[in-house]
C-alpha atoms as a PDB file:
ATOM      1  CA  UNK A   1      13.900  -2.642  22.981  1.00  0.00           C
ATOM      2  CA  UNK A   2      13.402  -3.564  19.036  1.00  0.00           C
ATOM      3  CA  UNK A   3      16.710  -4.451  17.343  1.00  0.00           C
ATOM      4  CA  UNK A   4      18.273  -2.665  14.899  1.00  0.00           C
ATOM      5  CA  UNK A   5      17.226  -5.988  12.275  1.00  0.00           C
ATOM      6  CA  UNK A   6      13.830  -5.343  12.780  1.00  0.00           C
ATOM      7  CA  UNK A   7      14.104  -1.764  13.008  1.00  0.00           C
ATOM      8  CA  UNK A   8      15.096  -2.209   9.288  1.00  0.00           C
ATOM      9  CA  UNK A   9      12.790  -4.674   8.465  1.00  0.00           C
ATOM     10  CA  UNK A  10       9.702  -2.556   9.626  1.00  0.00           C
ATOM     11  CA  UNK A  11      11.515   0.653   7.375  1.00  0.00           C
ATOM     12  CA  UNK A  12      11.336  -1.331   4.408  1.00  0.00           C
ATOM     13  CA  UNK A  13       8.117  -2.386   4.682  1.00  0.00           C
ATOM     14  CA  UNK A  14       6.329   0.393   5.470  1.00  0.00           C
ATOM     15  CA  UNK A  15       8.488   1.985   2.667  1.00  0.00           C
ATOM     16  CA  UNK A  16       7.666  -0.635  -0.175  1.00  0.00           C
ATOM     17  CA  UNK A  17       4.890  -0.555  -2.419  1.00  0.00           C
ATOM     18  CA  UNK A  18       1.647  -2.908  -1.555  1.00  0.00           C
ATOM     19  CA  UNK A  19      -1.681  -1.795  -2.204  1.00  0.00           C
ATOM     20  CA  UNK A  20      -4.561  -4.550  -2.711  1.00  0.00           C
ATOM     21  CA  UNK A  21      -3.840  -6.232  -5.654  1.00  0.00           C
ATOM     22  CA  UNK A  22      -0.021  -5.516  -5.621  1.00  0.00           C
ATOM     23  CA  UNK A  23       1.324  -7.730  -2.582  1.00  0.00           C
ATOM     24  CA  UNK A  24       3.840  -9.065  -4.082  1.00  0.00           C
ATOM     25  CA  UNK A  25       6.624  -6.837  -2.786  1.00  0.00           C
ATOM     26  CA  UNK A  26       5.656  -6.679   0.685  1.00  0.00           C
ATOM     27  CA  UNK A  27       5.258 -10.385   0.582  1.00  0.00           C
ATOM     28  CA  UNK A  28       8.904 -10.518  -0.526  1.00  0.00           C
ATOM     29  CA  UNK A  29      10.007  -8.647   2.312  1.00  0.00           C
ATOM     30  CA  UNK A  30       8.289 -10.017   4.337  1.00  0.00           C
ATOM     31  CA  UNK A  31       9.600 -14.120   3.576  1.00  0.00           C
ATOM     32  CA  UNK A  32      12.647 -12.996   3.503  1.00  0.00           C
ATOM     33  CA  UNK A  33      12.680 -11.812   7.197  1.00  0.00           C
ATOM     34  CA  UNK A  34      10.490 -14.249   8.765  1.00  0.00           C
ATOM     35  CA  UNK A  35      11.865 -17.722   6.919  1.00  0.00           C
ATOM     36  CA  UNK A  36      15.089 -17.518   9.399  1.00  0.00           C
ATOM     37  CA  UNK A  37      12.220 -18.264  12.438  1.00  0.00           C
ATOM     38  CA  UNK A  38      10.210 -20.708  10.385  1.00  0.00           C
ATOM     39  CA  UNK A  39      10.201 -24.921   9.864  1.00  0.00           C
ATOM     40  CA  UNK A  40       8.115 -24.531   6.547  1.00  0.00           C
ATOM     41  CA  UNK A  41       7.215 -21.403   4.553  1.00  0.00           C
ATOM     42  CA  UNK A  42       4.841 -21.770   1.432  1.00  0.00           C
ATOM     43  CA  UNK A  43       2.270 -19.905  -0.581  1.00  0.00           C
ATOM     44  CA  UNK A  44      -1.464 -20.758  -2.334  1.00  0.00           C
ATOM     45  CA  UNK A  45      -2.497 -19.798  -5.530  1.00  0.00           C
ATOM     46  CA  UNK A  46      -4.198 -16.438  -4.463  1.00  0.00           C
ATOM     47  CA  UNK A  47      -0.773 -15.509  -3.216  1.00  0.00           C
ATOM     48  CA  UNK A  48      -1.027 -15.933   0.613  1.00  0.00           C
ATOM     49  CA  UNK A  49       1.817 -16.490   1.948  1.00  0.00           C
ATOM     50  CA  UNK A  50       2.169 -18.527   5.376  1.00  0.00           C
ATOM     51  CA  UNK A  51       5.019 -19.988   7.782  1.00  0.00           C
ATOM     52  CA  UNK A  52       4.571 -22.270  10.525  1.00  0.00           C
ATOM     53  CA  UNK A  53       6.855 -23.772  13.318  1.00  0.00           C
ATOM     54  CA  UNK A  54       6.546 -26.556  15.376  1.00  0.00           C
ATOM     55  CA  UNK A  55       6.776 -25.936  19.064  1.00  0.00           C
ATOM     56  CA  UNK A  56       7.974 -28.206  22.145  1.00  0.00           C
ATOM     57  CA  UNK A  57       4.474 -29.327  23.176  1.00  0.00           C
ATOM     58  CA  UNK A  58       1.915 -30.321  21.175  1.00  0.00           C
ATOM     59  CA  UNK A  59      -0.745 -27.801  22.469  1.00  0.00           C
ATOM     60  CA  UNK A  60      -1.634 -24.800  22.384  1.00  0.00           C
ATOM     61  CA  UNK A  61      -2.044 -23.980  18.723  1.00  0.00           C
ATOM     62  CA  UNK A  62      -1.059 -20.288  18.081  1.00  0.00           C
ATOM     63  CA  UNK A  63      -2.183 -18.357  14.808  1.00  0.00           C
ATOM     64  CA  UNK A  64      -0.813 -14.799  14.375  1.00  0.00           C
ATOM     65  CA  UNK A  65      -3.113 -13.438  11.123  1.00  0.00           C
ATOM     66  CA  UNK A  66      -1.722 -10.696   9.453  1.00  0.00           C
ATOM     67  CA  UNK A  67      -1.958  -9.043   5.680  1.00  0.00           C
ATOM     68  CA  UNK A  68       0.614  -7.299   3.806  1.00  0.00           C
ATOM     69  CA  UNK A  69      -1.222  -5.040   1.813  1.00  0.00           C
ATOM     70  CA  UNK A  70      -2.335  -1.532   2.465  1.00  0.00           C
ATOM     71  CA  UNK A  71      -4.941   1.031   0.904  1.00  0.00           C
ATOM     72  CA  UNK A  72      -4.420   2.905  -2.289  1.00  0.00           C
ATOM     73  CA  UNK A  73      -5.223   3.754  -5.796  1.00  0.00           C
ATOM     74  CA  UNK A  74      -5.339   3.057  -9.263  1.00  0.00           C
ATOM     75  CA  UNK A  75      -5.405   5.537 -11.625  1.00  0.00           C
ATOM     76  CA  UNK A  76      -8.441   5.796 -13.721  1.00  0.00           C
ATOM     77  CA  UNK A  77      -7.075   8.713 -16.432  1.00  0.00           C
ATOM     78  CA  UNK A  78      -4.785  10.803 -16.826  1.00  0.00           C
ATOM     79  CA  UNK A  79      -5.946  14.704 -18.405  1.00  0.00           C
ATOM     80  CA  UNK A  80      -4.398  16.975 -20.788  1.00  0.00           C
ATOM     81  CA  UNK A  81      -2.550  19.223 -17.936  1.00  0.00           C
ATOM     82  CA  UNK A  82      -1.399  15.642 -16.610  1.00  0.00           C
ATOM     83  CA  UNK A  83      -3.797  15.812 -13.489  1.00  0.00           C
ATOM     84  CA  UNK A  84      -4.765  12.066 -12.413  1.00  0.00           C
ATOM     85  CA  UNK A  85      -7.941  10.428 -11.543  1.00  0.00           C
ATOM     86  CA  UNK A  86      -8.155   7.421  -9.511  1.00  0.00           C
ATOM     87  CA  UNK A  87     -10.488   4.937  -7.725  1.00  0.00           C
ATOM     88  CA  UNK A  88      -9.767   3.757  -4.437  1.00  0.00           C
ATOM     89  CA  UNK A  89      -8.294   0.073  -3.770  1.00  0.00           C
ATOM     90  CA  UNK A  90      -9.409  -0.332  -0.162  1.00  0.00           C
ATOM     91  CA  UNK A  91     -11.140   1.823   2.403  1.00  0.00           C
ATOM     92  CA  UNK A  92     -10.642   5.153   2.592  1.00  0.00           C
ATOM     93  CA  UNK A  93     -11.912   7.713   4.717  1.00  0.00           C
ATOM     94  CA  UNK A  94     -12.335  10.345   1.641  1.00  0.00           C
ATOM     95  CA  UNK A  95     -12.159  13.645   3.517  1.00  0.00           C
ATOM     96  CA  UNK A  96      -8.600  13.082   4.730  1.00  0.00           C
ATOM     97  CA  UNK A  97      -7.617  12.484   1.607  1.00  0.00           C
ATOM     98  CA  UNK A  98      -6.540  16.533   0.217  1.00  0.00           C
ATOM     99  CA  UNK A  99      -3.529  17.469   0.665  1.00  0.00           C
ATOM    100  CA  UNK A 100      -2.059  14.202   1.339  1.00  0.00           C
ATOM    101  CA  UNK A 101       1.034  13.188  -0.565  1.00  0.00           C
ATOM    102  CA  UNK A 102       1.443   9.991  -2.775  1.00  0.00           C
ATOM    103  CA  UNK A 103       3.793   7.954  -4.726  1.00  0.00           C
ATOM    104  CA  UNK A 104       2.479   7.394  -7.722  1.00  0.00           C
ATOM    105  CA  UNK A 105       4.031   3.796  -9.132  1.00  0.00           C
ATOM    106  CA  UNK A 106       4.742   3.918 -13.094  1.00  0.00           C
ATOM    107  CA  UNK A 107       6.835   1.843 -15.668  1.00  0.00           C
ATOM    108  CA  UNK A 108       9.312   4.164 -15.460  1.00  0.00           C
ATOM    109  CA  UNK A 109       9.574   4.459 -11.296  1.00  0.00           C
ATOM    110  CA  UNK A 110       7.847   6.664  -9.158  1.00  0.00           C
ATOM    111  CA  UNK A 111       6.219  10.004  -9.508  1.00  0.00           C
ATOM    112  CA  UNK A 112       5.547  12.059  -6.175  1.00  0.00           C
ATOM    113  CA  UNK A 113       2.669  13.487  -5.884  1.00  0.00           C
ATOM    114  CA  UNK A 114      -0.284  15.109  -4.048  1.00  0.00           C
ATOM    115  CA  UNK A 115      -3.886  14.897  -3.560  1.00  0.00           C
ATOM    116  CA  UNK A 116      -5.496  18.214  -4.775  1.00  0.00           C
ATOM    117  CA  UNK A 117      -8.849  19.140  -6.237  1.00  0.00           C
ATOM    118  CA  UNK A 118     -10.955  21.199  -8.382  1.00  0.00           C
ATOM    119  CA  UNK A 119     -12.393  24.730  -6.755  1.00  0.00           C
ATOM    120  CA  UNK A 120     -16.328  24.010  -7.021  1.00  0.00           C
ATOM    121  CA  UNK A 121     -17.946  26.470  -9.090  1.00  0.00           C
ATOM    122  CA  UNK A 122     -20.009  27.848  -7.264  1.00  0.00           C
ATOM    123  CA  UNK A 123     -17.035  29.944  -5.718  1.00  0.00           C
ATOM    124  CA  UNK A 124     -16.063  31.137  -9.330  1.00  0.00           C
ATOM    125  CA  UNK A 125     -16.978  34.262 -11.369  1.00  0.00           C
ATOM    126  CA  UNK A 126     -18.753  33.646 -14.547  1.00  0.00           C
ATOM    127  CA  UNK A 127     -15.513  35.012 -15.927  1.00  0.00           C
ATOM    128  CA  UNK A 128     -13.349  32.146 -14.144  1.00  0.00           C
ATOM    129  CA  UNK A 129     -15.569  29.320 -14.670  1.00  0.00           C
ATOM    130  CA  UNK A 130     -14.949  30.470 -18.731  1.00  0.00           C
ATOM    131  CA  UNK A 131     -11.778  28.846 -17.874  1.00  0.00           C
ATOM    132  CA  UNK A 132     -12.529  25.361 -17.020  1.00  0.00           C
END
């Protein structure tokens, strides 16, 4: 069974904002829960971060990979209604994507929001598509 420490840790990182590009905060989290269990913890100039620890026996070598970033967005504009656009950072699987509700990261905090889109026209009368 997972304890309660880790329990936390894995909340807080799922919970914290990381898309590619913006690691920074999940790499926080993440040094600061794994430097207890590590001999040496440093970083390169990209950003990576990395721990090692030296065992009791000087084989086998054992590298655990990992990234800290996940999918997401940046927004590309925002209309006069206040409707975003946005390009994807990562790969997304696009039809999933309606519905689907997002934190949207600002200067100010964060904005809820949630994935909608525009009725195609084809489904409008001449008299709605007027409108758009």
């Amino acid at each position: 069974m997972i304890d309660q420490h880790a329990m936390e840790f894995l909340e807080e990182l799922i919970n914290c904002f990381g898309p590619s590009g913006f690691e920074r905060e999940p790499a926080k989290i993440v040094k600061k829960y794994v430097s207890p269990y590590a001999d040496k913890v440093y970083t390169d100039k990209l950003g990576s971060l990395m721990f090692s620890r030296r065992g009791s026996a000087d084989s086998p070598t054992v590298l655990l990979p990992g990234h800290v970033d996940e999918v997401g967005f940046i927004v590309s504009s925002i209309n006069k209604l206040g409707f975003l656009t946005f390009n994807p950072l990562g790969g997304w699987f696009d039809q999933v994507l309606l519905g689907q509700r997002v934190k949207v990261k600002t200067e100010k905090g964060i904005i809820p929001g949630i994935i909608a889109a525009n009725l195609p026209t084809c489904y409008l009368r001449a008299s709605e598509r007027r409108l758009l």
